[in-house]
C-alpha atoms as a PDB file:
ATOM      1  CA  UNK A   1     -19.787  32.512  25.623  1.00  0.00           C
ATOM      2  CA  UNK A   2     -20.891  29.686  23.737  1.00  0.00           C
ATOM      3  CA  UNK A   3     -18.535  30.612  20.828  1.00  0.00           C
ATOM      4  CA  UNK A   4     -15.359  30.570  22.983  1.00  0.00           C
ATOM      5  CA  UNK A   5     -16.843  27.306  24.549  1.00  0.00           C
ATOM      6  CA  UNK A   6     -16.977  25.532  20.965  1.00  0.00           C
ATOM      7  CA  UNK A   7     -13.503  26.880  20.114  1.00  0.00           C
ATOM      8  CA  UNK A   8     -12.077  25.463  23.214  1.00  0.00           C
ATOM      9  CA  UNK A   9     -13.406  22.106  22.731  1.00  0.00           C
ATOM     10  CA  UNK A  10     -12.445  21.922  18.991  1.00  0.00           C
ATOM     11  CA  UNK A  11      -8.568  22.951  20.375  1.00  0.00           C
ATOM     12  CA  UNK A  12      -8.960  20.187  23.129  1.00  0.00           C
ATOM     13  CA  UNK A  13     -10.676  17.571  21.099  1.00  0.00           C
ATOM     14  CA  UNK A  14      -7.745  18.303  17.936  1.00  0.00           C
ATOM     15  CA  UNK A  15      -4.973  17.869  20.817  1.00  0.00           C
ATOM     16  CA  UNK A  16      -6.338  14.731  21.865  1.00  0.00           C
ATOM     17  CA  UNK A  17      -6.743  13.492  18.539  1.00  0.00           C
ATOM     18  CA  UNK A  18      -3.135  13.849  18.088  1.00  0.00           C
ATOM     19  CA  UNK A  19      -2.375  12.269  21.284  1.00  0.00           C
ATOM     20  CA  UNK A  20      -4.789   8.682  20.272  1.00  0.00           C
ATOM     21  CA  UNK A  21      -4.115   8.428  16.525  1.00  0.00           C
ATOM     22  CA  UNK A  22      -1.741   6.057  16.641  1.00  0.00           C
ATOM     23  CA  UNK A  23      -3.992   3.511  18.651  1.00  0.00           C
ATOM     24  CA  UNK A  24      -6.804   3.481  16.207  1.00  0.00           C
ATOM     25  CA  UNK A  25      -8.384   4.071  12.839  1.00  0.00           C
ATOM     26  CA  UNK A  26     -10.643   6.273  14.575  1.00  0.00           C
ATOM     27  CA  UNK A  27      -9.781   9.956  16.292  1.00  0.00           C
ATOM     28  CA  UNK A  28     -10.454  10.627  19.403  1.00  0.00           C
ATOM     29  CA  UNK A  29     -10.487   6.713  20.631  1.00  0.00           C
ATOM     30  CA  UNK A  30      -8.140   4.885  21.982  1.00  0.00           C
ATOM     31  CA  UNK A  31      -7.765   1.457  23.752  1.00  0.00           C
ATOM     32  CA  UNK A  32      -7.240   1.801  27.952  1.00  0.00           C
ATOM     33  CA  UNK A  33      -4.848  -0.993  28.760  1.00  0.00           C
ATOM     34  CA  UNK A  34      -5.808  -0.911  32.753  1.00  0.00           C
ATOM     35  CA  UNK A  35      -9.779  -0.930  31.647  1.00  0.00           C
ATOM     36  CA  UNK A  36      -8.943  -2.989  28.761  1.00  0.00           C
ATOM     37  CA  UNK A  37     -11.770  -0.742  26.732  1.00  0.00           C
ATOM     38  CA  UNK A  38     -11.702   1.410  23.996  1.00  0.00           C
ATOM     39  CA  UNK A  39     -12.172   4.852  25.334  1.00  0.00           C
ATOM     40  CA  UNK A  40     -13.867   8.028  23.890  1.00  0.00           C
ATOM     41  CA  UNK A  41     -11.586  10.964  25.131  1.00  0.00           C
ATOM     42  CA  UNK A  42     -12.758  14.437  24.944  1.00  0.00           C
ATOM     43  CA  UNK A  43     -12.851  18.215  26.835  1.00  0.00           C
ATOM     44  CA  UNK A  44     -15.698  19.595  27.777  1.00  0.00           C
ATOM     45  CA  UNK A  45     -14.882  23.335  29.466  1.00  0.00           C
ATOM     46  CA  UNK A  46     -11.688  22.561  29.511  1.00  0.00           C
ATOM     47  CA  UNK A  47     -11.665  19.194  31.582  1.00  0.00           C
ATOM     48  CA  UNK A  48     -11.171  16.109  30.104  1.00  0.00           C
ATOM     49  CA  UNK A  49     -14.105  13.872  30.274  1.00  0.00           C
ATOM     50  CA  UNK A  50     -13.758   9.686  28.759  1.00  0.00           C
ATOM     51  CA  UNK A  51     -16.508   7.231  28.025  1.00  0.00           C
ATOM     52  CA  UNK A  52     -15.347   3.370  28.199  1.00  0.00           C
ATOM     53  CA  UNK A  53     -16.884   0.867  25.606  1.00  0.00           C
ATOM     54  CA  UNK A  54     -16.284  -2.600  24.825  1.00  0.00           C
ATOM     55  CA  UNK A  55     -15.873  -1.862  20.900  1.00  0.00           C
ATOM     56  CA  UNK A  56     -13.688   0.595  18.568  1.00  0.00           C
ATOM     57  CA  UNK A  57     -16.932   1.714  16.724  1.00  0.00           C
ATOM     58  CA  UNK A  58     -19.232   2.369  19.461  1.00  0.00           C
ATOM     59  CA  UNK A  59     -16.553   4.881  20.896  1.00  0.00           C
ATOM     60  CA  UNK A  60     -15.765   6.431  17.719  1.00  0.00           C
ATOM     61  CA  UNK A  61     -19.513   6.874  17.471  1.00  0.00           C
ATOM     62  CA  UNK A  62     -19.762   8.794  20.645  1.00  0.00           C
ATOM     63  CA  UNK A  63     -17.038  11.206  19.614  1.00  0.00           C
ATOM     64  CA  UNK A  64     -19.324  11.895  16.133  1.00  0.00           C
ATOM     65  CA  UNK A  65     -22.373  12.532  18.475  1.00  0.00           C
ATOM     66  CA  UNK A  66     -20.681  15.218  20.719  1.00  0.00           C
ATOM     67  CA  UNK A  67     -19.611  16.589  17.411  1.00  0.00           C
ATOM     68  CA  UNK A  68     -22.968  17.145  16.238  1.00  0.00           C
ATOM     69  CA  UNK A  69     -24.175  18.507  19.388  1.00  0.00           C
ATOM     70  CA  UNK A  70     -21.335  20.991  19.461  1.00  0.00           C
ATOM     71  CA  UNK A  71     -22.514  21.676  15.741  1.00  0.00           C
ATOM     72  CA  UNK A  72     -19.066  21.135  14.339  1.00  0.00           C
ATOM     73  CA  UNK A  73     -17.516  18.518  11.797  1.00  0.00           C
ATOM     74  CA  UNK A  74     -17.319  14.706  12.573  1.00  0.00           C
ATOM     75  CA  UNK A  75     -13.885  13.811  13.522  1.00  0.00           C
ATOM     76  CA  UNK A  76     -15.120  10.006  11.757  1.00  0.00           C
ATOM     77  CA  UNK A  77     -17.392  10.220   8.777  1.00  0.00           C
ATOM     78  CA  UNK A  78     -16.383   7.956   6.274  1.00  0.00           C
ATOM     79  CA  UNK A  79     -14.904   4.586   8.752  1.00  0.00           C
ATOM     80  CA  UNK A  80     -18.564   5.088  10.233  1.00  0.00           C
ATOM     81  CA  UNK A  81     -20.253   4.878   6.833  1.00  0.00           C
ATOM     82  CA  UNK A  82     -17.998   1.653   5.931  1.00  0.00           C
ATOM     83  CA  UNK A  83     -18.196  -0.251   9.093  1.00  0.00           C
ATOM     84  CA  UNK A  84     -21.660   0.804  10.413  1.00  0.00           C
ATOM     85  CA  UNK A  85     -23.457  -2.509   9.958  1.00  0.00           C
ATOM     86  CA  UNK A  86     -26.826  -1.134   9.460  1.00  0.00           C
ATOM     87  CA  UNK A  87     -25.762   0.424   5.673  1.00  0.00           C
ATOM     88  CA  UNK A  88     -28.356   0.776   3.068  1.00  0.00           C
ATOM     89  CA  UNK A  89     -28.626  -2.270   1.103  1.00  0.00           C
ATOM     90  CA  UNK A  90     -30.362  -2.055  -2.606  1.00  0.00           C
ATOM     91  CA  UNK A  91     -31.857   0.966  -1.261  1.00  0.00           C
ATOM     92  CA  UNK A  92     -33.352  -0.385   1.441  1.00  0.00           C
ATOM     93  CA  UNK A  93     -32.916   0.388   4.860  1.00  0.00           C
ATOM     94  CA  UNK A  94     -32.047  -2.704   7.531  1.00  0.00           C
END
């Protein structure tokens, strides 16, 4: 059950992807003119479920964490790594 589950939500998370590209550097966010918010889009048992948030990153960070609790590959690896302001510096954590 859980198996057709994840293979659902990777279909409705790739359509939606599709769909918000266009808006953003990140998949799966987009920018909600009427909320004027970025917005996390996703499907969860086949309904579509959206968190609002007043930043690009913070959205495109809460499409990686339902990625990793679906145990399936981040939709935003590397734009996280480069904009996430809390990088490694000299080895050193901040």
């Amino acid at each position: 059950m859980s198996f057709k589950l994840s293979i659902t939500i990777i279909a409705f998370i790739s359509l939606a992807l599709i769909v918000t590209q266009s808006t953003t550097n990140y998949k799966g966010v987009s920018w909600d003119e009427k909320k004027n918010l970025w917005q996390a889009e996703f499907y969860v048992n086949g309904k579509k479920s959206k968190c609002y948030f007043e930043n690009e990153l913070d959205a495109a960070k809460k499409i990686n964490q339902l990625c990793k609790n679906m145990k399936i590959s981040l939709k935003n690896p590397k734009p996280l790594e480069v904009l996430n302001p809390q990088k490694k510096r000299k080895g050193i954590s901040i």
